[in-house]
Protein backbone atom coordinates (compact mmCIF):
# COMPACT_ATOMS: atom_id res chain seq x y z
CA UNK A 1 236.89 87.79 144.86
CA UNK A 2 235.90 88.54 148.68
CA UNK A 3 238.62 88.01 150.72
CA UNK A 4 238.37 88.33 154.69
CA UNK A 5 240.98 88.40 157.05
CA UNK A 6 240.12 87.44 160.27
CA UNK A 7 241.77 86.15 163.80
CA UNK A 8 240.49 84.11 166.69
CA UNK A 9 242.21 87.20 169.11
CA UNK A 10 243.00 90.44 168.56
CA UNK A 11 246.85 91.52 168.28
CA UNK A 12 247.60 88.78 166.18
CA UNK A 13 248.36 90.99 163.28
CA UNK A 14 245.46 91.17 160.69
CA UNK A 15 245.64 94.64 159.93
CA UNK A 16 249.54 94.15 158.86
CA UNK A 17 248.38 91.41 156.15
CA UNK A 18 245.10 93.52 154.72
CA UNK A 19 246.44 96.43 154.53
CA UNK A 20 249.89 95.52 153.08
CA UNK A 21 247.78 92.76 151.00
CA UNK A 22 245.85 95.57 149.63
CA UNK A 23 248.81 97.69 148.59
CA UNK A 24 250.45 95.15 146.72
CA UNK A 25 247.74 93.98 144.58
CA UNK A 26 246.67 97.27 143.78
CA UNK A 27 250.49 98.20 142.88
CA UNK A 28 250.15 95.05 140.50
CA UNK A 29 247.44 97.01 138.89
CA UNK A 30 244.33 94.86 140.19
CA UNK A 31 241.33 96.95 140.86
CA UNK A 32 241.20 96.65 144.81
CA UNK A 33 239.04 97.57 147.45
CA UNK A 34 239.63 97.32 151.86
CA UNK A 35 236.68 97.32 154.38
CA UNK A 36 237.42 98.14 157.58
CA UNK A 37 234.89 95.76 159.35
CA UNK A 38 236.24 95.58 162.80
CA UNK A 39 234.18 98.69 163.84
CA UNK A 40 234.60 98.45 167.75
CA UNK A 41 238.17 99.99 166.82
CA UNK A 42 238.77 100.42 162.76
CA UNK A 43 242.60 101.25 161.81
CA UNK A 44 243.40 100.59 158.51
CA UNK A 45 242.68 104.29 158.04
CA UNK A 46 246.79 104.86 160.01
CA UNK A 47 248.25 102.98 156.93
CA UNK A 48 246.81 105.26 153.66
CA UNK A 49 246.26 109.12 152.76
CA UNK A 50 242.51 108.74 152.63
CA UNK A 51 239.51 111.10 150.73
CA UNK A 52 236.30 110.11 151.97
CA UNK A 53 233.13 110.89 149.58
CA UNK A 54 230.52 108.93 151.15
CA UNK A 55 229.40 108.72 154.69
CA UNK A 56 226.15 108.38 156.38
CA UNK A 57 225.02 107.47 159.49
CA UNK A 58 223.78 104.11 160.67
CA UNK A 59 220.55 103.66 163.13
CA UNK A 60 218.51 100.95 164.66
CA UNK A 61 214.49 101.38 165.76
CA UNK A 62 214.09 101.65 169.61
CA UNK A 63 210.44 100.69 171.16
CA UNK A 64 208.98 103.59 172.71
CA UNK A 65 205.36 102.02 174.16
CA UNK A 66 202.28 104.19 174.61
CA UNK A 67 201.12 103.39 177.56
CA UNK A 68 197.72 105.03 177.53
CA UNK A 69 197.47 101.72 174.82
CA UNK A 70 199.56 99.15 176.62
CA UNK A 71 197.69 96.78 178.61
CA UNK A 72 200.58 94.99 180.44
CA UNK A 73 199.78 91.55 178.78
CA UNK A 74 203.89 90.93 178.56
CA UNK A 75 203.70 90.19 175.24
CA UNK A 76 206.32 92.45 174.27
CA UNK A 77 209.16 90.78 177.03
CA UNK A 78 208.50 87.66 176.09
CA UNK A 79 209.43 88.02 172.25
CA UNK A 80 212.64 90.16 173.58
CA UNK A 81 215.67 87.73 173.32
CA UNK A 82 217.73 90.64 174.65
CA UNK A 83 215.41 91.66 178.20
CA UNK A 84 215.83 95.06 176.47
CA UNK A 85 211.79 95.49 177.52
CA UNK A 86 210.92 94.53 180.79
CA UNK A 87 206.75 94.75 181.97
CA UNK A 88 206.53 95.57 185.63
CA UNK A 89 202.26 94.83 187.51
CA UNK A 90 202.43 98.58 186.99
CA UNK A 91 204.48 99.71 184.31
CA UNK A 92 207.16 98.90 181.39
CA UNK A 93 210.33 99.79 180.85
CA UNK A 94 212.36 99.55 177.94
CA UNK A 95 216.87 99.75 178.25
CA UNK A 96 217.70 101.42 175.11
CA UNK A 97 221.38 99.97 175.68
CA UNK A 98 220.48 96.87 175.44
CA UNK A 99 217.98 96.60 172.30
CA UNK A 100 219.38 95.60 169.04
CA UNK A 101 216.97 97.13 166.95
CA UNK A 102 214.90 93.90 165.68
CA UNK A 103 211.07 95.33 166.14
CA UNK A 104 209.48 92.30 167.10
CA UNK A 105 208.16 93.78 170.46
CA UNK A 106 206.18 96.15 167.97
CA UNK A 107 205.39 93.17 165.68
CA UNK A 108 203.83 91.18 168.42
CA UNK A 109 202.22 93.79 170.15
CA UNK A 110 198.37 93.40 170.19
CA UNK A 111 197.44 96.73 170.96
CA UNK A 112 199.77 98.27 168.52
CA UNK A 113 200.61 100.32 171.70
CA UNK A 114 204.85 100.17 170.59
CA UNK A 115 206.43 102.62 167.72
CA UNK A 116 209.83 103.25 166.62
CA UNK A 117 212.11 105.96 167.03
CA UNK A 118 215.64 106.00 165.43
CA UNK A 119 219.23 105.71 167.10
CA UNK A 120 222.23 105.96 165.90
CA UNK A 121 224.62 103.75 166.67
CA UNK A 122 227.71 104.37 164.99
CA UNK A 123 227.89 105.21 160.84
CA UNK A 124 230.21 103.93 157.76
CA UNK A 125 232.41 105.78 155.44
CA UNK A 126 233.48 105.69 151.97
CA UNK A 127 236.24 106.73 149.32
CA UNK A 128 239.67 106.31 148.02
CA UNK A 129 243.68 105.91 149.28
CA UNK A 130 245.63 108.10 147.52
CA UNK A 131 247.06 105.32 146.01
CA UNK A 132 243.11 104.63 144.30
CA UNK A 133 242.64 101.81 146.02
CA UNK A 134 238.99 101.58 147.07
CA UNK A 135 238.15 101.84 151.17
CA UNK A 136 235.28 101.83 153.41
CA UNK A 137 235.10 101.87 156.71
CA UNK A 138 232.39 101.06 159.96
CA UNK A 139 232.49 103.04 163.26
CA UNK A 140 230.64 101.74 166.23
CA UNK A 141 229.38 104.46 168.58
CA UNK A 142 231.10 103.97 172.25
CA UNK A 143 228.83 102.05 174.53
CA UNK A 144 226.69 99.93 171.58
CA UNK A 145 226.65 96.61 171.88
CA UNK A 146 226.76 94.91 168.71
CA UNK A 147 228.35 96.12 165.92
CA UNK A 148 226.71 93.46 163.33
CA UNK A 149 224.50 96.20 161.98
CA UNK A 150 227.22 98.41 161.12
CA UNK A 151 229.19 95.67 159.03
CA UNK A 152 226.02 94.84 157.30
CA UNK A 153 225.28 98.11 155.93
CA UNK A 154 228.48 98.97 154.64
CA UNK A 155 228.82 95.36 152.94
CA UNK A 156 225.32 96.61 151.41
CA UNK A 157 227.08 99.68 150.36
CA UNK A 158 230.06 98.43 149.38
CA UNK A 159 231.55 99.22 145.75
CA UNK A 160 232.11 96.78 142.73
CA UNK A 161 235.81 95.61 142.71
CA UNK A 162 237.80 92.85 141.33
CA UNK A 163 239.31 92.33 145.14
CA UNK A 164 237.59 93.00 147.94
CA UNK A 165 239.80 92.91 151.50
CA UNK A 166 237.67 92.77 154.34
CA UNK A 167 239.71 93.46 157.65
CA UNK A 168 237.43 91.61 160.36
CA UNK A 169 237.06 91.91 164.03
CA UNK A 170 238.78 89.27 166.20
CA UNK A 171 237.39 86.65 167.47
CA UNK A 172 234.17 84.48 166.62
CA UNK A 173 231.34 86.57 167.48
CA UNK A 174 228.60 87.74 165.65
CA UNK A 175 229.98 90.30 164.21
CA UNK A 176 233.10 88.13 162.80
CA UNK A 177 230.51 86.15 161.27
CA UNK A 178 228.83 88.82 159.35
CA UNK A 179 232.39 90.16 157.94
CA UNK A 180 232.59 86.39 156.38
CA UNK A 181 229.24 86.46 155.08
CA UNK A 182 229.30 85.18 151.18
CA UNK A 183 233.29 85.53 151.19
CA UNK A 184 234.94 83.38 148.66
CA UNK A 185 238.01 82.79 151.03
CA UNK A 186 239.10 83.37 154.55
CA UNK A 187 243.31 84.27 155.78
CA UNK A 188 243.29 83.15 159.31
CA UNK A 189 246.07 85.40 160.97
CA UNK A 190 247.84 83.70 164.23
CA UNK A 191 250.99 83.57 166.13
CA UNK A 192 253.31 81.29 167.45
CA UNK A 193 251.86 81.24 170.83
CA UNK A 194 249.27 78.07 172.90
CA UNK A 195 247.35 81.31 172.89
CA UNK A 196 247.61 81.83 169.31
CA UNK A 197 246.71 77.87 168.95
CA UNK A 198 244.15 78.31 170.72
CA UNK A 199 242.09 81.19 169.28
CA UNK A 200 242.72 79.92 165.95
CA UNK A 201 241.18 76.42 166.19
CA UNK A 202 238.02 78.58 167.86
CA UNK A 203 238.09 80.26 164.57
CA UNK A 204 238.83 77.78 162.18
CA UNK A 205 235.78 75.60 163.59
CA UNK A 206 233.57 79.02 162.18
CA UNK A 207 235.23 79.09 158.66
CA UNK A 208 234.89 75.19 158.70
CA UNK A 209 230.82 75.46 159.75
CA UNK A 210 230.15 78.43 157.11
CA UNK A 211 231.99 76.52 154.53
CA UNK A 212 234.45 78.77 153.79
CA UNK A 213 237.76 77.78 152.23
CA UNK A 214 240.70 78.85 153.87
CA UNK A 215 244.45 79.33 154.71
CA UNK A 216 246.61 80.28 157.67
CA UNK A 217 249.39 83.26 157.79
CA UNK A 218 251.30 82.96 161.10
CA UNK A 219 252.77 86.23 162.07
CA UNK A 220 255.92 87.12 164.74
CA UNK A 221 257.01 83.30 163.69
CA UNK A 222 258.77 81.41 166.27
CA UNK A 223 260.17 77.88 164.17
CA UNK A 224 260.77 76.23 167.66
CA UNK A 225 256.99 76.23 168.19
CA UNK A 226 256.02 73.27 167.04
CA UNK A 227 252.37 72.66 167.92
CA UNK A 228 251.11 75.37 165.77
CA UNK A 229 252.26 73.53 162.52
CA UNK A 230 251.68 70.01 163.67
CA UNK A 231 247.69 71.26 164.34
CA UNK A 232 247.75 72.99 160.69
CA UNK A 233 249.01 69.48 159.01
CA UNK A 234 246.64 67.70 160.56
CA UNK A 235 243.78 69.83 159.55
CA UNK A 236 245.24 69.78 155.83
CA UNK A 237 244.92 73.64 156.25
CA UNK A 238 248.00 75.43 154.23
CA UNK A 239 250.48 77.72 155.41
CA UNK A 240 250.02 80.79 153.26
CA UNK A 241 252.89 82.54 154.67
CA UNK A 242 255.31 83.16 157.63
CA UNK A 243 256.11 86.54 158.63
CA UNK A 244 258.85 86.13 161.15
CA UNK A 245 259.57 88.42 164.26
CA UNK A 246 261.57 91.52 162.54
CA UNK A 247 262.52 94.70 163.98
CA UNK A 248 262.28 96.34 160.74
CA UNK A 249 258.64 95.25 160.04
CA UNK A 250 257.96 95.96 164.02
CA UNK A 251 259.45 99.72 163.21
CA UNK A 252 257.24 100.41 160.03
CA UNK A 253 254.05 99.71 161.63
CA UNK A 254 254.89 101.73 164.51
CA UNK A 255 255.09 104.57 162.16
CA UNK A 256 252.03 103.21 160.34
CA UNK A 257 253.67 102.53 157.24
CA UNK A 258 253.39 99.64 155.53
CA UNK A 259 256.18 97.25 154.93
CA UNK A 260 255.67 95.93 151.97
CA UNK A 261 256.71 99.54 150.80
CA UNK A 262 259.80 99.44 151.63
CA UNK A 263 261.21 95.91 151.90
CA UNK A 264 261.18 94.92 148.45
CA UNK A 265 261.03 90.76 148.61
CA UNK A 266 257.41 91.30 150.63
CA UNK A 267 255.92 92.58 147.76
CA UNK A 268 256.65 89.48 145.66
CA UNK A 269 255.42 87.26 148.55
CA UNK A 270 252.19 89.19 149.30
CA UNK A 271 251.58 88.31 145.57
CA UNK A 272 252.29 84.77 145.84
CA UNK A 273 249.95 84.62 149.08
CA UNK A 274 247.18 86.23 146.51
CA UNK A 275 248.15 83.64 143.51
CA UNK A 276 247.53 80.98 146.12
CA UNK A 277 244.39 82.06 147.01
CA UNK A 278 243.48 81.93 144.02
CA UNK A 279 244.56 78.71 143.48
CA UNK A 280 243.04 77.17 145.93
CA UNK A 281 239.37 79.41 145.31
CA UNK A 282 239.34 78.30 141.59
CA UNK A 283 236.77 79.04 139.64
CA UNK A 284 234.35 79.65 142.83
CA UNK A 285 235.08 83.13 143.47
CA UNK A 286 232.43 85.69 142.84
């Protein structure tokens, strides 16, 4: 079972429910494992005692054009979705910061006058909590500006596990969307906020259109905001579980520390989130 946690902003509390997910279903004895997708800033890491056995860098190809060869046809810029290669009546130019690696200026290039040289742009990392539950993580490099190719390889690396938790990047960019890639279910994490509203029907719409089934945890609960549950009924989408504004809960993750630890009744409703999931996943899950 691949299950991804995901927001439609950031702050909205996903690393609270994967992490403490994680714990619980491990403690239950399941075997478990938590990516760390959201790579632009990864920090599950704060919440376990980790020993990392695995790590390797990850690099994209940058053009680097001979021009003794090149010819100026402008071949090259027009294939470039990204105007990382730009052909001048005298010269070309390629900006490094903004190619994302995808070759086709060498593909296309009719006087093979373009090779590759490789970049690193951030790498991933693997091992185990102390705990034993399973973890990998992505790091962007500062300044790149996609971090789709990190997520990628470490879902290609990624170890066999009876759960998978896959902590996603907010919001509904490309990278979200290749977190979610072949996930058997998605935990959309919002607040009781129009601004939590809002970002959440942005990403529900991507779940919906990658035909992904779903459910909604709403975090910092406020019961006199009413939209928020009106939208969710008439979506059919099902409250998975309410975690409401607590000083207690706010003081644990502040010393990352995980809550579920420590306030008994958590534990038995981070299980019945998982039994739901299941539930509604069925026979479906991979």
């Amino acid at each position: 079972m691949i299950v991804n946690v995901l927001s439609g902003k950031g702050g909205t509390g996903k690393t609270t429910v994967s992490t403490n997910l994680a714990y619980v279903l491990h403690e239950e004895g399941k075997d478990v494992q938590l990516l760390d997708a959201d790579v632009e800033e990864p920090n599950t890491h704060i919440f376990f005692d980790i020993e990392i056995d695995f790590e390797r860098s990850v690099d994209i190809l940058l053009p680097v054009v001979d021009k003794n060869k090149c010819t100026l046809c402008g071949e090259c810029a027009k294939v470039c979705q990204f105007g990382a290669i730009v052909v001048f009546p005298k010269t070309v130019m390629v900006f490094d910061y903004l190619c994302h690696g995808c070759g086709a200026c060498a593909m296309i290039c009719p006087e093979k006058a373009i090779s590759e040289r490789p970049k690193s742009i951030g790498k991933i990392s693997f091992g185990k909590t102390k705990e034993g539950i399973k973890y990998g993580m992505g790091l962007l490099n500062i300044g790149e500006p996609s971090g789709v190719r990190i997520i990628r390889e470490m879902k290609k690396e990624m170890r066999s596990a009876e759960v998978t938790i896959i902590d996603s990047p907010p919001g509904t960019s490309c990278p979200v969307v290749e977190s979610l890639r072949r996930s058997d279910f998605a935990i959309l994490v919002t607040e009781s906020t129009p601004f939590g509203l809002h970002d959440l029907r942005m990403a529900m719409r991507v779940v919906k259109d990658m035909g992904i089934k779903h459910g909604v945890v709403i975090n910092r609960y406020d019961p006199d905001f009413k939209d928020l549950e009106e939208f969710l009924i008439e979506e059919n989408v099902p409250v998975l579980m309410r975690i409401p504004f607590d000083k207690r809960i706010a003081e644990y993750y502040s010393r990352g520390e995980l809550f579920s630890k420590h306030l008994e009744d958590w534990k038995e409703r981070f299980s019945e989130l998982y039994k739901t999931i299941e539930s509604e996943v069925g026979s479906d899950a991979r």
